[in-house]
Every structure is written in C-alpha cells, then in structure tokens.
N, C-alpha and C. Protein backbone atom coordinates (compact mmCIF):
# COMPACT_ATOMS: atom_id res chain seq x y z
N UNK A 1 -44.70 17.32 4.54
CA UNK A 1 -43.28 17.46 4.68
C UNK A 1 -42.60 16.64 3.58
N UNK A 2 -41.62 17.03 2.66
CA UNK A 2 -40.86 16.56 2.10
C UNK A 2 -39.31 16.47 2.32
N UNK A 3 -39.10 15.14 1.84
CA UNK A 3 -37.73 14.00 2.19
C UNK A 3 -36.98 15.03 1.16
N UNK A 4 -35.57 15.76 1.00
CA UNK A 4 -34.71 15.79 0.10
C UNK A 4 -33.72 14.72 0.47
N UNK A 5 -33.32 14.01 -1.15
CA UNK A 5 -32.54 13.08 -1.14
C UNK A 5 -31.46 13.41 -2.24
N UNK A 6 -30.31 13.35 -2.30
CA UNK A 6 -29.13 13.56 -3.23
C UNK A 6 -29.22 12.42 -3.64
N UNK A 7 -29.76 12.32 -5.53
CA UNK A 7 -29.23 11.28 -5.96
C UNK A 7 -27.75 11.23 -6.66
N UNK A 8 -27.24 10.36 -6.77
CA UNK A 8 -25.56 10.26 -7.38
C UNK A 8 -26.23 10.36 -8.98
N UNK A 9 -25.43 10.40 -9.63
CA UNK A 9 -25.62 10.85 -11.34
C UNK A 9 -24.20 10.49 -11.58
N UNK A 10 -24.58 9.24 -13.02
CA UNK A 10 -23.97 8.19 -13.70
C UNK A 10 -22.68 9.90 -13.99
N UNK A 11 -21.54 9.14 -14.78
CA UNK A 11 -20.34 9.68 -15.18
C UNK A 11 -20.47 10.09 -16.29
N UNK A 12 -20.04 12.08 -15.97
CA UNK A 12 -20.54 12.73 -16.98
C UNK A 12 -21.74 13.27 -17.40
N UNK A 13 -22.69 12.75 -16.17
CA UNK A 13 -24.06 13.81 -16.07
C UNK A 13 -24.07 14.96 -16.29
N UNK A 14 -24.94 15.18 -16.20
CA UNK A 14 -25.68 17.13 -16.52
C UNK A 14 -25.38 17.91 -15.93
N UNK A 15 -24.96 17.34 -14.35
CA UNK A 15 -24.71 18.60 -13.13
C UNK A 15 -23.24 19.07 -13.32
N UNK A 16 -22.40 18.49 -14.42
CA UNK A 16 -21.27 18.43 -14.49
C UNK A 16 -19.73 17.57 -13.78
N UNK A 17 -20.51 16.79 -13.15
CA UNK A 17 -19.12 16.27 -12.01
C UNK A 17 -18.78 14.55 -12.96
N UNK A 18 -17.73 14.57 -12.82
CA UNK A 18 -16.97 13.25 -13.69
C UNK A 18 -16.74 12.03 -13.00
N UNK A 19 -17.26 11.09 -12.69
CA UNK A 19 -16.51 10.28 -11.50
C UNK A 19 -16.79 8.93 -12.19
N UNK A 20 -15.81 8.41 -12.35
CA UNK A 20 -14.92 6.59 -12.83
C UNK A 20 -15.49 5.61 -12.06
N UNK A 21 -16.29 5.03 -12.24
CA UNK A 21 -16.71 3.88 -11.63
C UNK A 21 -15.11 1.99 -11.73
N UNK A 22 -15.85 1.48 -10.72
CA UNK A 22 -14.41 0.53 -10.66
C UNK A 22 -14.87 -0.37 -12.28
N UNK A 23 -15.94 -0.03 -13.05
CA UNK A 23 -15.88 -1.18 -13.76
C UNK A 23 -15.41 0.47 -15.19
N UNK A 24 -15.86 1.22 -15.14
CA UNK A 24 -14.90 1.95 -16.06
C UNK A 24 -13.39 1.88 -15.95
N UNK A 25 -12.86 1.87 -14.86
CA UNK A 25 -11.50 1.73 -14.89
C UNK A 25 -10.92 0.09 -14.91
N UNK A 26 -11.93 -0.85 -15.25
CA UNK A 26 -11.79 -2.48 -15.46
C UNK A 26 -11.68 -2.31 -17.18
N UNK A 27 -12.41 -1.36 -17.67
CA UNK A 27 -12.49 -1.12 -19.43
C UNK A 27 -11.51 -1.03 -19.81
N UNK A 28 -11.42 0.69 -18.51
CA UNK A 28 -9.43 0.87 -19.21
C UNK A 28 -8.57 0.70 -19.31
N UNK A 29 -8.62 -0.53 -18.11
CA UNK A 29 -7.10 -1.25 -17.96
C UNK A 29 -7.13 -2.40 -19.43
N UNK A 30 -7.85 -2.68 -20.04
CA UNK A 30 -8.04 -3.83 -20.57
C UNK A 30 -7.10 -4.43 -21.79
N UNK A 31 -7.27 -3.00 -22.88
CA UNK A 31 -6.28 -2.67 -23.54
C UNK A 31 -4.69 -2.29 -23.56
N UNK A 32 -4.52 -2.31 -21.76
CA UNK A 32 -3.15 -2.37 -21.72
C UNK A 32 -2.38 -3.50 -21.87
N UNK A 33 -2.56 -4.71 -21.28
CA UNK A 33 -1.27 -5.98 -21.80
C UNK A 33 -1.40 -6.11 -23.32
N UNK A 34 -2.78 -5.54 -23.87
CA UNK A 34 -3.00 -5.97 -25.10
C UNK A 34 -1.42 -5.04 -25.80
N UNK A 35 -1.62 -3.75 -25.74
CA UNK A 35 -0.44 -3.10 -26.14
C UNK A 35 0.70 -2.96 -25.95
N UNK A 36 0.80 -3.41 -24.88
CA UNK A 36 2.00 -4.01 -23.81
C UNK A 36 2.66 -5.23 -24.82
N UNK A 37 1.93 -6.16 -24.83
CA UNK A 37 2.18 -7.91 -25.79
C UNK A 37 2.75 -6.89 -26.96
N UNK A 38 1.98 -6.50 -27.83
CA UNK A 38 2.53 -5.68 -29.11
C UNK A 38 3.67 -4.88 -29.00
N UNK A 39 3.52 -4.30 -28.27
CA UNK A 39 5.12 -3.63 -28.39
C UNK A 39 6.55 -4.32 -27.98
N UNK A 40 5.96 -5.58 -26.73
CA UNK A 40 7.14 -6.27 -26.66
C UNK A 40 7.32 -7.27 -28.26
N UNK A 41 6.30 -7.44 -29.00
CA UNK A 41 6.34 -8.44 -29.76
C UNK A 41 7.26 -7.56 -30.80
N UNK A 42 7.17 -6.20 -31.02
CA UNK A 42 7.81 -5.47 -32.08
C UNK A 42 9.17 -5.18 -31.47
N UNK A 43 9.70 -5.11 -30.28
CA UNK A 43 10.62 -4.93 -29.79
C UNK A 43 11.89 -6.15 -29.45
N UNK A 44 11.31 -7.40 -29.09
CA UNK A 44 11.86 -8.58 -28.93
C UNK A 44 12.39 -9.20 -30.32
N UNK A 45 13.45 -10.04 -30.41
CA UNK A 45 13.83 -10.59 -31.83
C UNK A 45 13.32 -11.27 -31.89
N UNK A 46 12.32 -12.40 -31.37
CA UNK A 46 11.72 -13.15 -32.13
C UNK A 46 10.28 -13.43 -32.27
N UNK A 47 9.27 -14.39 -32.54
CA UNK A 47 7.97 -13.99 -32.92
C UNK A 47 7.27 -13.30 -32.10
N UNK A 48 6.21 -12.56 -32.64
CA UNK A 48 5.82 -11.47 -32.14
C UNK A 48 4.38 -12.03 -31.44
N UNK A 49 3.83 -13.03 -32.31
CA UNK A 49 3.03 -13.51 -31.85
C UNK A 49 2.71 -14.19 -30.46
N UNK A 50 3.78 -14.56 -29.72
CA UNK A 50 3.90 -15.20 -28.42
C UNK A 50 3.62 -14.21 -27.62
N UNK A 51 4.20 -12.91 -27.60
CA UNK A 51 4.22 -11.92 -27.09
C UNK A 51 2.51 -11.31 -27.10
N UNK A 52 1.97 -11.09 -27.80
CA UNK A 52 0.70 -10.93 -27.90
C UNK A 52 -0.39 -11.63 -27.56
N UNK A 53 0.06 -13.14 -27.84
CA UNK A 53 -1.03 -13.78 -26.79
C UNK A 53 -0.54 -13.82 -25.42
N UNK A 54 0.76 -13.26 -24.74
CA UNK A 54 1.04 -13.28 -23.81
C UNK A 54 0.08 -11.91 -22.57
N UNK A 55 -0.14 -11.01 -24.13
CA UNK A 55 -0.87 -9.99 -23.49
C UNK A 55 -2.41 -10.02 -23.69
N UNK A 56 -2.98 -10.97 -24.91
CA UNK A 56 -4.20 -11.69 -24.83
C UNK A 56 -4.65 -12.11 -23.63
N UNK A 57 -3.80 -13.36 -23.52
CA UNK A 57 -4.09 -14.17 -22.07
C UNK A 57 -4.49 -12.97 -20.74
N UNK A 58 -3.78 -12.34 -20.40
CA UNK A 58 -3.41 -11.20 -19.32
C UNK A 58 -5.00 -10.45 -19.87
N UNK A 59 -5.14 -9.96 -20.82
CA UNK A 59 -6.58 -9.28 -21.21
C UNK A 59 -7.61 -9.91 -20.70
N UNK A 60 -7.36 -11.48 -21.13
CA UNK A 60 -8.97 -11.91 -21.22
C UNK A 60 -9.11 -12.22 -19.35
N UNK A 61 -7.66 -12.77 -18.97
CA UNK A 61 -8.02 -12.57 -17.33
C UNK A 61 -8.84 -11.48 -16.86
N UNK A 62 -8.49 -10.50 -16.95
CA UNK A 62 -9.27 -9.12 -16.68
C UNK A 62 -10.29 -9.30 -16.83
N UNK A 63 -11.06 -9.85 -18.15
CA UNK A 63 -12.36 -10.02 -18.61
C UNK A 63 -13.05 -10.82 -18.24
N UNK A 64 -12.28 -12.09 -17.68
CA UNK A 64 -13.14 -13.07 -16.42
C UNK A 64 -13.24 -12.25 -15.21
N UNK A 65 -12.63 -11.91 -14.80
CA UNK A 65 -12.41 -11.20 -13.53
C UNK A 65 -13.78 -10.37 -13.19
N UNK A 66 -13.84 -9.24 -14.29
CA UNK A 66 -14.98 -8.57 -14.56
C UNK A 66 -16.07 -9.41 -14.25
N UNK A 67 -16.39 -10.39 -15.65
CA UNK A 67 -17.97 -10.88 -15.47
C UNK A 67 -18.12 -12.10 -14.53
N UNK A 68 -16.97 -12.21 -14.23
CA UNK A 68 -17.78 -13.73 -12.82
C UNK A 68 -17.03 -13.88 -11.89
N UNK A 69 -16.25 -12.41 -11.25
CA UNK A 69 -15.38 -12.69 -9.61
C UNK A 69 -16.24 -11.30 -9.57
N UNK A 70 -15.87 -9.84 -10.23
CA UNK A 70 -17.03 -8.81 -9.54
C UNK A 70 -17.44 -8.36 -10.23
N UNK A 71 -18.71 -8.93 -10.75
CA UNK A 71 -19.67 -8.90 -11.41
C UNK A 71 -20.58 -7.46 -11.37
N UNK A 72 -20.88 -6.79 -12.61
CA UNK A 72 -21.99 -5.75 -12.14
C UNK A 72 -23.47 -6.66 -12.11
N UNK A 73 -24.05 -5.80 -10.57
CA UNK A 73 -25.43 -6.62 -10.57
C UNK A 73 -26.38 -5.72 -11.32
C-alpha cells in the first residue's frame, strides 16, 4: 500500500501556482523607507541626507527583524 502525500513547491514551481512566502514579502518591503527617505529628501527644502538615513534606519530595522526576531530556520 502506498502513502500519497502533497508536497508544497517553493514559489514559482513547475506545477505553476505562485505563492509569497512571509520572508519574500520581508524582501519587498525593504526597499520601501529606502525610497520613501529619497523622495522625501528630494521633496523637503533641506538636506536630503537626513531624510535617507531616516529611511536607512527604518530599512535596516526590517533587516534585524528578519535575521534575529523571525528568523528562517
């Protein structure tokens, strides 16, 4: 007698089905304050640079967040 088992298949497999894992959508958020900081920095009158590490800072949170609050095992 044989067991059938449905395995899941990574994003964008062969069988065709698309599905976002929470650390793909941790990628995509990542680049947003980054562009966020930049456009306020081009938009605001004065240095632009504050503005960008404002969206640095906000990035790299994300990026702790990721590797040492939920970590992939």
């Amino acid at each position: 007698m044989t067991m059938s088992t449905k395995q899941k298949h990574p994003a964008g497999s062969v069988d065709g089905s698309f599905e976002l894992s929470r650390y793909d959508l941790l990628l995509l958020t990542i680049p947003i304050p980054l562009v966020s900081g930049l456009l306020a920095g081009v938009i605001a009158p004065g240095p632009a640079v504050e503005e960008l590490g404002a969206g640095a800072l906000l990035a790299i949170l994300l990026i702790a967040y990721g590797l040492f609050i939920d970590a992939p095992v």
